[in-house]
N, C-alpha and C. Protein backbone atom coordinates (compact mmCIF):
# COMPACT_ATOMS: atom_id res chain seq x y z
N UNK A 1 20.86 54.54 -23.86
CA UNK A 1 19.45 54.60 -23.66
C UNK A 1 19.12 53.99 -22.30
N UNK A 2 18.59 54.60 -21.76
CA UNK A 2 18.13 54.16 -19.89
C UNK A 2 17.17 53.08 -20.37
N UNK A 3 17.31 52.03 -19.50
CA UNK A 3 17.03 50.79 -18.80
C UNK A 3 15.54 51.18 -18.56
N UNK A 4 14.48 49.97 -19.59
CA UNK A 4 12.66 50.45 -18.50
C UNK A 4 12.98 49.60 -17.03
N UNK A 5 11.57 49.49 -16.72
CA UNK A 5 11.40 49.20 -15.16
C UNK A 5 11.51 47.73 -15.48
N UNK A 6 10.70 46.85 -16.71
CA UNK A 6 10.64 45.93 -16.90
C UNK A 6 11.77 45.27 -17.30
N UNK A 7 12.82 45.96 -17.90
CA UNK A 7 14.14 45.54 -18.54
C UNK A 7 15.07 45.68 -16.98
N UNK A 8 14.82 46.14 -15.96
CA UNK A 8 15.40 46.29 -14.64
C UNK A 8 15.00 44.93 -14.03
N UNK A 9 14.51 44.70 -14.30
CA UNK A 9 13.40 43.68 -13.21
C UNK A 9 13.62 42.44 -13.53
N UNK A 10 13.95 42.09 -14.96
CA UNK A 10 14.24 41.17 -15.12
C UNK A 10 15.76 40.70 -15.27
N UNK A 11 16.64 41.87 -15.50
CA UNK A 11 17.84 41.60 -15.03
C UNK A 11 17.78 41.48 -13.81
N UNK A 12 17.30 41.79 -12.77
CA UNK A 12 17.71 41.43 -11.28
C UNK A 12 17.03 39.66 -10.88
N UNK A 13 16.20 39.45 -11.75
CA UNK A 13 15.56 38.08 -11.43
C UNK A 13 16.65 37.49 -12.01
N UNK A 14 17.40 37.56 -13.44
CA UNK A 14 18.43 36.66 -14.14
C UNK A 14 19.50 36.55 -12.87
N UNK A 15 19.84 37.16 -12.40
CA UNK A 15 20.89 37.77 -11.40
C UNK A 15 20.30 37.36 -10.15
N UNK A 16 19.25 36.70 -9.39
CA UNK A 16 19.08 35.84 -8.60
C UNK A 16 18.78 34.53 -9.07
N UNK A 17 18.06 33.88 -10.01
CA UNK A 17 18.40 32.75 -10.93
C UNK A 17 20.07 32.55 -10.62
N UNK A 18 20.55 33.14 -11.45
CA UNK A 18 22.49 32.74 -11.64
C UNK A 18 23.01 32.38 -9.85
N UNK A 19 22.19 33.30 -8.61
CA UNK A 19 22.94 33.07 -7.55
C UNK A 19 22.13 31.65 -7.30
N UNK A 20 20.91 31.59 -7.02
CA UNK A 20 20.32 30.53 -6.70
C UNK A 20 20.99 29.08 -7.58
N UNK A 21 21.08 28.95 -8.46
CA UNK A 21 21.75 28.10 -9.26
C UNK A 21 23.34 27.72 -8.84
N UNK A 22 23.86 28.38 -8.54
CA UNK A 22 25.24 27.97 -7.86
C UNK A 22 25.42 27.89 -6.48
N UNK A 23 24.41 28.23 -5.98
CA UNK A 23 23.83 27.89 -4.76
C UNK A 23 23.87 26.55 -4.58
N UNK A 24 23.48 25.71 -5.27
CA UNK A 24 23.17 24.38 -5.73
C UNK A 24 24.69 23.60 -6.01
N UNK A 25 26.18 24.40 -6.15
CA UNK A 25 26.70 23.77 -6.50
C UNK A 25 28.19 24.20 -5.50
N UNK A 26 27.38 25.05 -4.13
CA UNK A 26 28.64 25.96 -3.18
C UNK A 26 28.67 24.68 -2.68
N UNK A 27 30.37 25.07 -2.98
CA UNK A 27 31.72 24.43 -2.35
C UNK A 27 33.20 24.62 -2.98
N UNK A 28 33.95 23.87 -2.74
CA UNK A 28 35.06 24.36 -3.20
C UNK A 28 35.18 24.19 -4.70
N UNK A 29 34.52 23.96 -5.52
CA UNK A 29 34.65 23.60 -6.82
C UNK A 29 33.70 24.87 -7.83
N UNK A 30 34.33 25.41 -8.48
CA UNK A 30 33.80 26.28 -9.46
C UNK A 30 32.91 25.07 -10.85
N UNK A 31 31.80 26.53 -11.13
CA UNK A 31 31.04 25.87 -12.02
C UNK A 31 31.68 26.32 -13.38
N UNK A 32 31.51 25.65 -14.30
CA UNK A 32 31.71 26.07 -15.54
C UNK A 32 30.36 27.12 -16.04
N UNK A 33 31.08 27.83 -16.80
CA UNK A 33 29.85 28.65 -17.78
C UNK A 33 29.18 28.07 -18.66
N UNK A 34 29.14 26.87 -19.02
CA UNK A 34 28.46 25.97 -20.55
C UNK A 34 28.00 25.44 -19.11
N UNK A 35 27.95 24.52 -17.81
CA UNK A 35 27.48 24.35 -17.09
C UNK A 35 26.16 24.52 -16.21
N UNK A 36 26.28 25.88 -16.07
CA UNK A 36 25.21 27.13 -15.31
C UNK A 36 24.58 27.43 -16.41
N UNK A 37 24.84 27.87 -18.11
CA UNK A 37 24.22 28.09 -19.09
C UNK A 37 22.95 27.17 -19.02
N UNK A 38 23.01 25.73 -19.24
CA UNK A 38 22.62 24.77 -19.44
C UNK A 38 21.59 24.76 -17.99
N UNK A 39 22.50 24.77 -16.32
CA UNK A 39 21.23 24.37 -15.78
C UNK A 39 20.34 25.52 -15.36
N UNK A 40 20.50 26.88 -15.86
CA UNK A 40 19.42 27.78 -15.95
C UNK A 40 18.48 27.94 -17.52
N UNK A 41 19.25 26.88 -18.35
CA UNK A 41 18.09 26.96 -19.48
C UNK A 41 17.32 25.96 -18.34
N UNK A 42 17.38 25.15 -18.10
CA UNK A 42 16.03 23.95 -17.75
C UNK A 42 15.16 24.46 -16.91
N UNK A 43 15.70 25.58 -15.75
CA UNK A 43 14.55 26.30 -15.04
C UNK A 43 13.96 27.19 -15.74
N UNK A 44 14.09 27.15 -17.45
CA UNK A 44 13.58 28.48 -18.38
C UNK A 44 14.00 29.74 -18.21
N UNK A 45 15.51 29.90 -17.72
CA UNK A 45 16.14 31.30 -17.88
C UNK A 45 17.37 31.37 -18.67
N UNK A 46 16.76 31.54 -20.17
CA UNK A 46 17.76 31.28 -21.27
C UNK A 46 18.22 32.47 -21.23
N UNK A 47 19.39 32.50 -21.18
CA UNK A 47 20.44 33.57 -21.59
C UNK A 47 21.67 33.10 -22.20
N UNK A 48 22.22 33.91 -23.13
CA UNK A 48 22.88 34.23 -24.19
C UNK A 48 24.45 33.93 -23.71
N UNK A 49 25.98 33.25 -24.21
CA UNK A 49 26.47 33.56 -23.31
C UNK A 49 27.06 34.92 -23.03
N UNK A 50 27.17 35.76 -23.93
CA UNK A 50 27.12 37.10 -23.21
C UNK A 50 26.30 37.90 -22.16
N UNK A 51 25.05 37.59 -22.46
CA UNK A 51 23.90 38.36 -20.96
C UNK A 51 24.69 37.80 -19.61
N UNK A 52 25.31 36.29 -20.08
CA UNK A 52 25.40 35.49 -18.72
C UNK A 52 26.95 35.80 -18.06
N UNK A 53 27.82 36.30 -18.92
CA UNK A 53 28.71 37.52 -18.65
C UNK A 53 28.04 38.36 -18.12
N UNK A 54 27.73 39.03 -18.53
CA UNK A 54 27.07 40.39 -18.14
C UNK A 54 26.89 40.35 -16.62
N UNK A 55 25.94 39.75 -16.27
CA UNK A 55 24.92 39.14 -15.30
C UNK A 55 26.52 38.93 -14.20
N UNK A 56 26.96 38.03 -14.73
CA UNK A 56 28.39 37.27 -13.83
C UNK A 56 28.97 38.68 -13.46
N UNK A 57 29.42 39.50 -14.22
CA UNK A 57 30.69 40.38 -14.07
C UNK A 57 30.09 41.40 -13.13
N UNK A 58 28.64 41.82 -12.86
CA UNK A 58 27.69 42.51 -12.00
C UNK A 58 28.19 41.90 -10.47
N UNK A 59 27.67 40.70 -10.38
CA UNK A 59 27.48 39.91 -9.57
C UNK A 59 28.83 39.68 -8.83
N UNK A 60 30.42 39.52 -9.38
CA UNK A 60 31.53 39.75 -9.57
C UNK A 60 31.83 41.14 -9.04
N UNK A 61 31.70 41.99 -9.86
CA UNK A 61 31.90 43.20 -9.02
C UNK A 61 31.42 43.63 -7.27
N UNK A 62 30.38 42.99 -6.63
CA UNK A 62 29.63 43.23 -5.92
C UNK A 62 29.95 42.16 -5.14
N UNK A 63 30.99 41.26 -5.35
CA UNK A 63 31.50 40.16 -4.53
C UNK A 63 30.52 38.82 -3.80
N UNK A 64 29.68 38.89 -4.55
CA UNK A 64 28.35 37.80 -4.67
C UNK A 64 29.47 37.01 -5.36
N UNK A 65 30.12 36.44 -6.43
CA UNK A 65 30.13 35.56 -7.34
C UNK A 65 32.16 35.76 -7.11
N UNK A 66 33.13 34.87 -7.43
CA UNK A 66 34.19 34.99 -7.92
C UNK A 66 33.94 33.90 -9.21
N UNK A 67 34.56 34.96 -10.46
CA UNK A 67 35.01 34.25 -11.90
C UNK A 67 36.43 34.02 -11.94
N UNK A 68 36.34 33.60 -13.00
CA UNK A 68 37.78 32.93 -13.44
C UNK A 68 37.49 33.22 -15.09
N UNK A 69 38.38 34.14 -15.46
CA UNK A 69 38.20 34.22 -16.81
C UNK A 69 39.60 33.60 -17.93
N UNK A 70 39.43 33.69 -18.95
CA UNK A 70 40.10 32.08 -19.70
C UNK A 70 42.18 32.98 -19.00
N UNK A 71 41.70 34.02 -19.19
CA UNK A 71 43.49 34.74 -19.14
C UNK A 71 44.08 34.46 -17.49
N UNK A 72 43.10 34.04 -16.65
CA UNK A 72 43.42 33.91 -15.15
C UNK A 72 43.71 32.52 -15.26
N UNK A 73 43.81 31.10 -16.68
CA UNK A 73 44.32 29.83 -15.92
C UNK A 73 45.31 29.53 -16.92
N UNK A 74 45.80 28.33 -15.64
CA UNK A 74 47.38 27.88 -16.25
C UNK A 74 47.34 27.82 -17.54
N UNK A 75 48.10 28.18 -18.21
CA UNK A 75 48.38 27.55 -19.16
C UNK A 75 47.73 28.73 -20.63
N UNK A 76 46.94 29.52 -20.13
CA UNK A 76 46.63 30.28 -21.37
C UNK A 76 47.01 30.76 -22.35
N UNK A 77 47.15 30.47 -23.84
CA UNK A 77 47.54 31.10 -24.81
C UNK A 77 46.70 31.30 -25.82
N UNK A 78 47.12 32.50 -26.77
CA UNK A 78 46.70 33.28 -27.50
C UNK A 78 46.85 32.66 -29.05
N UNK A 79 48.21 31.97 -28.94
CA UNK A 79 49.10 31.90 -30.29
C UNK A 79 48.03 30.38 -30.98
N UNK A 80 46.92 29.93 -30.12
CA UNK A 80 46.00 28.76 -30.72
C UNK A 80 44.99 29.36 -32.07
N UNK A 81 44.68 28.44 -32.91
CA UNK A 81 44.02 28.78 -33.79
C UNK A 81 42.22 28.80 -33.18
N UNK A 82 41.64 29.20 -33.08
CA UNK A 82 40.55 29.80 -32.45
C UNK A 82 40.64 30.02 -30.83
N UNK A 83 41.47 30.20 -30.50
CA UNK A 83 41.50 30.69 -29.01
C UNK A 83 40.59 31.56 -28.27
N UNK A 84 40.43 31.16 -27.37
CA UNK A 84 39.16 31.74 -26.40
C UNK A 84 39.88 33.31 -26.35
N UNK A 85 38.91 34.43 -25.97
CA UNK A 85 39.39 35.94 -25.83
C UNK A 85 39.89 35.79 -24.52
N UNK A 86 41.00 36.58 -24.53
CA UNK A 86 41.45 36.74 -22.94
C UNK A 86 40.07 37.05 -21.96
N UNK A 87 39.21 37.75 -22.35
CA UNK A 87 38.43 38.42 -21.43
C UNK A 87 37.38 37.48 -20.98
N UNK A 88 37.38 36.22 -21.99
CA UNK A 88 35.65 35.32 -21.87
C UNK A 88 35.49 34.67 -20.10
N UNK A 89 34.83 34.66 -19.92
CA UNK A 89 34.59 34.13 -18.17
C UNK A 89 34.07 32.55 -18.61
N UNK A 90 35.02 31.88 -17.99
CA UNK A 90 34.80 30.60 -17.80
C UNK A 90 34.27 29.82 -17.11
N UNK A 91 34.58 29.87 -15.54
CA UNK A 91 34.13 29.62 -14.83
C UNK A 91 33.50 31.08 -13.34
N UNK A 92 32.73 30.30 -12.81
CA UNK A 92 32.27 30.93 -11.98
C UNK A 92 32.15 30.39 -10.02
N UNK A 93 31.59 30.60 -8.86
CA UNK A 93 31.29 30.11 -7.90
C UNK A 93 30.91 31.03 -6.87
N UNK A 94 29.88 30.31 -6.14
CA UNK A 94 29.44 31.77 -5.23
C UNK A 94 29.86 31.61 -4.18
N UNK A 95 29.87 33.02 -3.67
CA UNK A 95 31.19 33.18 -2.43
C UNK A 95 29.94 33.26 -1.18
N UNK A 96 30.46 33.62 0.02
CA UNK A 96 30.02 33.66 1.22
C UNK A 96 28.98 35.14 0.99
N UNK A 97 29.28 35.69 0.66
CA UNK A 97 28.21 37.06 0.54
C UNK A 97 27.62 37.02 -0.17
N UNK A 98 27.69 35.68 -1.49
CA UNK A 98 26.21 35.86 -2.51
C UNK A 98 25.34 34.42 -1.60
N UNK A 99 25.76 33.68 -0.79
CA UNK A 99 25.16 33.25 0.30
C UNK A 99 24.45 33.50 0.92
N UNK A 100 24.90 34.92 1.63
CA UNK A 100 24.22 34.87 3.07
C UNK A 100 22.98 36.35 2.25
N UNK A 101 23.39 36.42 0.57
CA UNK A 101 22.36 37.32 0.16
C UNK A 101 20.76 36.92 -0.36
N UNK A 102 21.60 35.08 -0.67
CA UNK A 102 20.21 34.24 -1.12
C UNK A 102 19.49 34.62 0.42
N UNK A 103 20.55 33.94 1.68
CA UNK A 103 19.71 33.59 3.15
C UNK A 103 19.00 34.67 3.34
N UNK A 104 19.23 35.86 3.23
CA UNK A 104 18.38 37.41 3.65
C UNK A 104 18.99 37.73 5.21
N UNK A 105 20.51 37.34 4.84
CA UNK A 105 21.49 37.78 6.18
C UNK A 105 21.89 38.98 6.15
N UNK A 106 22.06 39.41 4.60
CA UNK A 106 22.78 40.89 4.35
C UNK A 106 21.68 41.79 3.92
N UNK A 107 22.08 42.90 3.73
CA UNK A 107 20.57 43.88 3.31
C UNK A 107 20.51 43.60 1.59
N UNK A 108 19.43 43.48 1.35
CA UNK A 108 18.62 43.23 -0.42
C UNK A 108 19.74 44.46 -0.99
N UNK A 109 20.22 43.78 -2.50
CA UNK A 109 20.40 44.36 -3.47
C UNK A 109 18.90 44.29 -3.90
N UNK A 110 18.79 45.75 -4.55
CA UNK A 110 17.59 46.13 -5.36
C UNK A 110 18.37 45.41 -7.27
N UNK A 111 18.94 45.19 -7.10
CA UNK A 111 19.43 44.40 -8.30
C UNK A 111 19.80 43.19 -8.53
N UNK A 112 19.25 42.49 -7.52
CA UNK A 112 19.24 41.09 -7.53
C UNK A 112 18.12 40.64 -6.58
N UNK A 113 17.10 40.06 -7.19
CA UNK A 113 16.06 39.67 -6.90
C UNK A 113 15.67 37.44 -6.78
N UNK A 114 14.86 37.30 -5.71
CA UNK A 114 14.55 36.00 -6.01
C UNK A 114 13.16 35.85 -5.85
């Protein structure tokens, strides 16, 4: 089912929220996802942690954001009794191009808004 204008619009605001927010935390250190969850509930942009996947793996694709998902660190196994899914995104951090996209150095994604 196609996406309204309003269901567009506000994914691209979640999706400048998420950059602006790690904005706050560029440097060499990745944020956690229970992390960024937490400090975009307090600016009132609650999302789910799946939307906040969602949102990440966009942002990820488009080289704004590098993740780290649980199967990319040392030590990962499966054989634990509730073990994280290979696929869950753990951590996150924004790179030089979701930077210079907050600054208005690169040309506007129409899908990420601030």
């Amino acid at each position: 089912m196609p996406k309204t204008d309003l269901e567009l619009a506000r994914h691209a605001a979640h999706r400048g929220a998420i950059l602006r927010t790690l904005k706050e935390d560029y440097g060499p250190e990745m944020t956690t996802l229970r992390v960024l969850q937490r400090a975009l509930d307090v600016q009132g942009v609650s999302l789910s942690a799946e939307d906040l996947e969602f949102h990440l793996t966009y942002l990820s694709d488009q080289a704004y954001v590098s993740i780290k998902r649980a199967r990319d660190l040392p030590g990962f196994r499966t054989d634990r009794p509730g073990a994280v899914k290979p696929s869950a995104i753990l951590m996150a951090k924004l790179l030089p191009s979701g930077l210079q996209l907050l600054d208005g150095l690169i040309p506007e994604d129409p899908s990420v808004t601030f």
